[in-house]
N, C-alpha and C. Protein backbone atom coordinates (compact mmCIF):
# COMPACT_ATOMS: atom_id res chain seq x y z
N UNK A 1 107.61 -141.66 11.05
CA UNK A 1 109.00 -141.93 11.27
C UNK A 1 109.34 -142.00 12.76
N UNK A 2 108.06 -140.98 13.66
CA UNK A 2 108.80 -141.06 14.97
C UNK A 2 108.81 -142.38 15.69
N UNK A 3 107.54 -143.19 15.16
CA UNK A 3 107.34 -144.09 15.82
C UNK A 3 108.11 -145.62 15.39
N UNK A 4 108.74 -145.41 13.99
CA UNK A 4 110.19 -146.40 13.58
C UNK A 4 111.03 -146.31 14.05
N UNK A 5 111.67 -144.77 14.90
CA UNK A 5 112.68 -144.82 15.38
C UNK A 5 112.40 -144.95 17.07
N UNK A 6 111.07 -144.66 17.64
CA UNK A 6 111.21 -145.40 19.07
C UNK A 6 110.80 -147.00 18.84
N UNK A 7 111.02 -147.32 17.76
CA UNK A 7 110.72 -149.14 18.01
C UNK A 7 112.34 -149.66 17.85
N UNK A 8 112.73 -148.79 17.16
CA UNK A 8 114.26 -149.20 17.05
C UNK A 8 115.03 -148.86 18.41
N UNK A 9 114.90 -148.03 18.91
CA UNK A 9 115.50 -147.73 20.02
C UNK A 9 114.84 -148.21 21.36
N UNK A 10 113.56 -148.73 21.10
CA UNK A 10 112.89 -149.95 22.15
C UNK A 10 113.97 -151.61 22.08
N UNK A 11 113.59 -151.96 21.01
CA UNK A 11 115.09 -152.66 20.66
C UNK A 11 116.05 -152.99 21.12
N UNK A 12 116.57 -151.47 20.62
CA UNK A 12 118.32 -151.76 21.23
C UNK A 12 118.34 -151.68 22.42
N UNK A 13 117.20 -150.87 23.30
CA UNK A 13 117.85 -151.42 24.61
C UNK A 13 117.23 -152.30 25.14
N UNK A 14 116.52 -153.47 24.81
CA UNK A 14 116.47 -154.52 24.80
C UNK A 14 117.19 -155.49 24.66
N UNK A 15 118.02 -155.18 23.92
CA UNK A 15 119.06 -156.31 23.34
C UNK A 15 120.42 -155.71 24.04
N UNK A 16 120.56 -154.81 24.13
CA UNK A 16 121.09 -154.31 25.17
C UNK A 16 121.71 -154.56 26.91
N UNK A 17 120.15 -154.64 26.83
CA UNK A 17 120.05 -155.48 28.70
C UNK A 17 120.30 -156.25 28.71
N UNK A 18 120.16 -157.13 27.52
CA UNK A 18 120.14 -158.85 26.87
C UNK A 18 121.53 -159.12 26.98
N UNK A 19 122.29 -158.51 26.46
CA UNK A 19 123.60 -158.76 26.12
C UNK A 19 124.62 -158.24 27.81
N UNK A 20 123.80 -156.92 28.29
CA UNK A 20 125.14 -157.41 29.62
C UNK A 20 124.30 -157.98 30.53
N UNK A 21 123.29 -158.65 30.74
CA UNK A 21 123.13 -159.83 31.24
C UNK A 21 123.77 -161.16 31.47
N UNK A 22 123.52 -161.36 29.87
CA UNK A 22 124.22 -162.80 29.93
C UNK A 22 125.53 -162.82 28.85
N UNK A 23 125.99 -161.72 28.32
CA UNK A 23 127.65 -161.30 27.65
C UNK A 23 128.66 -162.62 28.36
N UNK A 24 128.99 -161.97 29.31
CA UNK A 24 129.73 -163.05 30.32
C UNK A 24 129.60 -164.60 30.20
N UNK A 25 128.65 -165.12 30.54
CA UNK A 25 128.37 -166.29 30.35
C UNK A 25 128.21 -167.35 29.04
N UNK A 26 128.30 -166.37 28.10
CA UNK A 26 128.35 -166.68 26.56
C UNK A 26 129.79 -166.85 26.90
N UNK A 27 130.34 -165.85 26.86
CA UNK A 27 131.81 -165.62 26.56
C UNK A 27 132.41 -166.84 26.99
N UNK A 28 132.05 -167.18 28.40
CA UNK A 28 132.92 -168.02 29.34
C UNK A 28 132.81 -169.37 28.52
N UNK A 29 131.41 -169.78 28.58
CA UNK A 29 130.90 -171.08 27.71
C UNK A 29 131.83 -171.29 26.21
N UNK A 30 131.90 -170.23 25.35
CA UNK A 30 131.98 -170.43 23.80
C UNK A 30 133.73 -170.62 24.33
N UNK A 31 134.57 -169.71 25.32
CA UNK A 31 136.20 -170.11 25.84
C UNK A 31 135.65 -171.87 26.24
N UNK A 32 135.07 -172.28 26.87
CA UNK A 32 134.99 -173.62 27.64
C UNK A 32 134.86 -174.56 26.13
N UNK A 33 133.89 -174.11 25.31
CA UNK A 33 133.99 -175.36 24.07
C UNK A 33 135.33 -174.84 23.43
N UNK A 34 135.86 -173.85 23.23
CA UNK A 34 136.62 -174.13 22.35
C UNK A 34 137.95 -174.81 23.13
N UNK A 35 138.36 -174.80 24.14
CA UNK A 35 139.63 -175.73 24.92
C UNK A 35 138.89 -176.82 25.12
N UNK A 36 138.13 -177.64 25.41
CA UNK A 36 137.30 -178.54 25.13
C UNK A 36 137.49 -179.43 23.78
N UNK A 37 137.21 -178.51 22.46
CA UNK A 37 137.02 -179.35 21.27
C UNK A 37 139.14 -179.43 20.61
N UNK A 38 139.96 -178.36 21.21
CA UNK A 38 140.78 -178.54 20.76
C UNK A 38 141.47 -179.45 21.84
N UNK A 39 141.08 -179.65 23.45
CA UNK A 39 141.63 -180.94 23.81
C UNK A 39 141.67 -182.39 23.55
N UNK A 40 140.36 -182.30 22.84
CA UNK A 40 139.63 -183.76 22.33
C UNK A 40 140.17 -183.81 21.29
N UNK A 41 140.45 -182.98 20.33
CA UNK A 41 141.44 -182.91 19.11
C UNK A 41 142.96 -184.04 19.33
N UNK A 42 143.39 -183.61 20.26
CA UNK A 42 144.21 -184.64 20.63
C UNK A 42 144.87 -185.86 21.16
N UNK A 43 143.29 -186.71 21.20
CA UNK A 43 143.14 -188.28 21.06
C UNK A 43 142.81 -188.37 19.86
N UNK A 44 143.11 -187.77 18.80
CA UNK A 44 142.86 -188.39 17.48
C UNK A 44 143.91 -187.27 16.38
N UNK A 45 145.03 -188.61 16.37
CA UNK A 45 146.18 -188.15 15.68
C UNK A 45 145.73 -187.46 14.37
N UNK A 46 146.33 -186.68 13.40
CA UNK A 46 146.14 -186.46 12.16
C UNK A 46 145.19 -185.13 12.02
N UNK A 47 144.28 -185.11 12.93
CA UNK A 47 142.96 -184.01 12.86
C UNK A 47 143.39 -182.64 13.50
N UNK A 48 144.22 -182.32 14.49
CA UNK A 48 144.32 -181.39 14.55
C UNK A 48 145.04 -180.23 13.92
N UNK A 49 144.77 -178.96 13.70
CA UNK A 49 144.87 -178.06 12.84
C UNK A 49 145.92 -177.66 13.18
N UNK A 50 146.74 -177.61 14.57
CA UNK A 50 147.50 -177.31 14.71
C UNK A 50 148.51 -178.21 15.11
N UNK A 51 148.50 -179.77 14.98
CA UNK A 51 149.40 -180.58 14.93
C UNK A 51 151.08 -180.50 14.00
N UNK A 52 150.87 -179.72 13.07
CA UNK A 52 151.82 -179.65 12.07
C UNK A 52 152.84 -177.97 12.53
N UNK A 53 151.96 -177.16 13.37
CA UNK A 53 152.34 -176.18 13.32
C UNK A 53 153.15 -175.98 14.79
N UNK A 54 152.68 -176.61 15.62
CA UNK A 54 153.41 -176.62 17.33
C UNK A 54 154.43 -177.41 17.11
N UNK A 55 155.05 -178.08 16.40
CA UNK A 55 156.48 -177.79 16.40
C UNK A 55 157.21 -177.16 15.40
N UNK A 56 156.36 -176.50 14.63
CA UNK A 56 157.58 -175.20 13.90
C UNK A 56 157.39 -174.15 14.43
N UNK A 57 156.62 -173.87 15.70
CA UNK A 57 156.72 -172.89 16.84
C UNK A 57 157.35 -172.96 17.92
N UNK A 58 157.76 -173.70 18.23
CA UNK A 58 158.59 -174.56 19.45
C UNK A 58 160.06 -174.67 18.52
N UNK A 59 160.33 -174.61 17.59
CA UNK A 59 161.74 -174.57 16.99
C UNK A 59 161.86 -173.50 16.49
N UNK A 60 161.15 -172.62 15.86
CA UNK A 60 161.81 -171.40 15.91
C UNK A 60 161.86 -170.12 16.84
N UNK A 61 160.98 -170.51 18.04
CA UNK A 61 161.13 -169.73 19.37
C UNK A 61 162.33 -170.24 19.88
N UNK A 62 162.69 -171.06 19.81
CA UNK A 62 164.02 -171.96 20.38
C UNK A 62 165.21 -171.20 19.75
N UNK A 63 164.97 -170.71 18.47
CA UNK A 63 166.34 -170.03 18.11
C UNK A 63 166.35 -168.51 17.87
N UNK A 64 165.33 -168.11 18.71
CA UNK A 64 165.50 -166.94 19.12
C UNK A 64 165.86 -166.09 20.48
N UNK A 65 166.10 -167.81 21.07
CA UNK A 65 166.72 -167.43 22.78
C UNK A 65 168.31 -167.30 22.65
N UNK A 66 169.35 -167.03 23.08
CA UNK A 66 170.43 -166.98 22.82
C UNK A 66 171.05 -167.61 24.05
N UNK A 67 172.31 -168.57 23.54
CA UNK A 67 172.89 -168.85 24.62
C UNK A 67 173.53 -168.31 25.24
């Protein structure tokens, strides 16, 4: 057993180092495609997911400002 649990804990800090290595740069990349695929979303009418919904957000934030 001792030697399952130093392979597991060889491992994790392996994956470990792995991850705040390159954490950041994932992160930044996977933010960059996703404003990316939802800008391109909008040369092509009909497809975006949130086409139907940005203006029933924009009208009912609107009537929650008071004159």
């Amino acid at each position: 057993m001792a030697t399952l649990s130093s392979r597991f804990d060889r491992i994790d800090t392996q994956i470990t180092a792995w991850m705040a290595r390159y954490s950041i740069v994932l992160l930044r990349v996977g933010l960059g495609v996703v404003f990316l695929w939802f800008g391109a979303l909008k040369f092509f009418p009909g497809l975006s997911p949130a086409q139907d919904v940005a203006p029933r957000g924009r009208a009912s934030s609107a009537s929650c400002v008071r004159r």
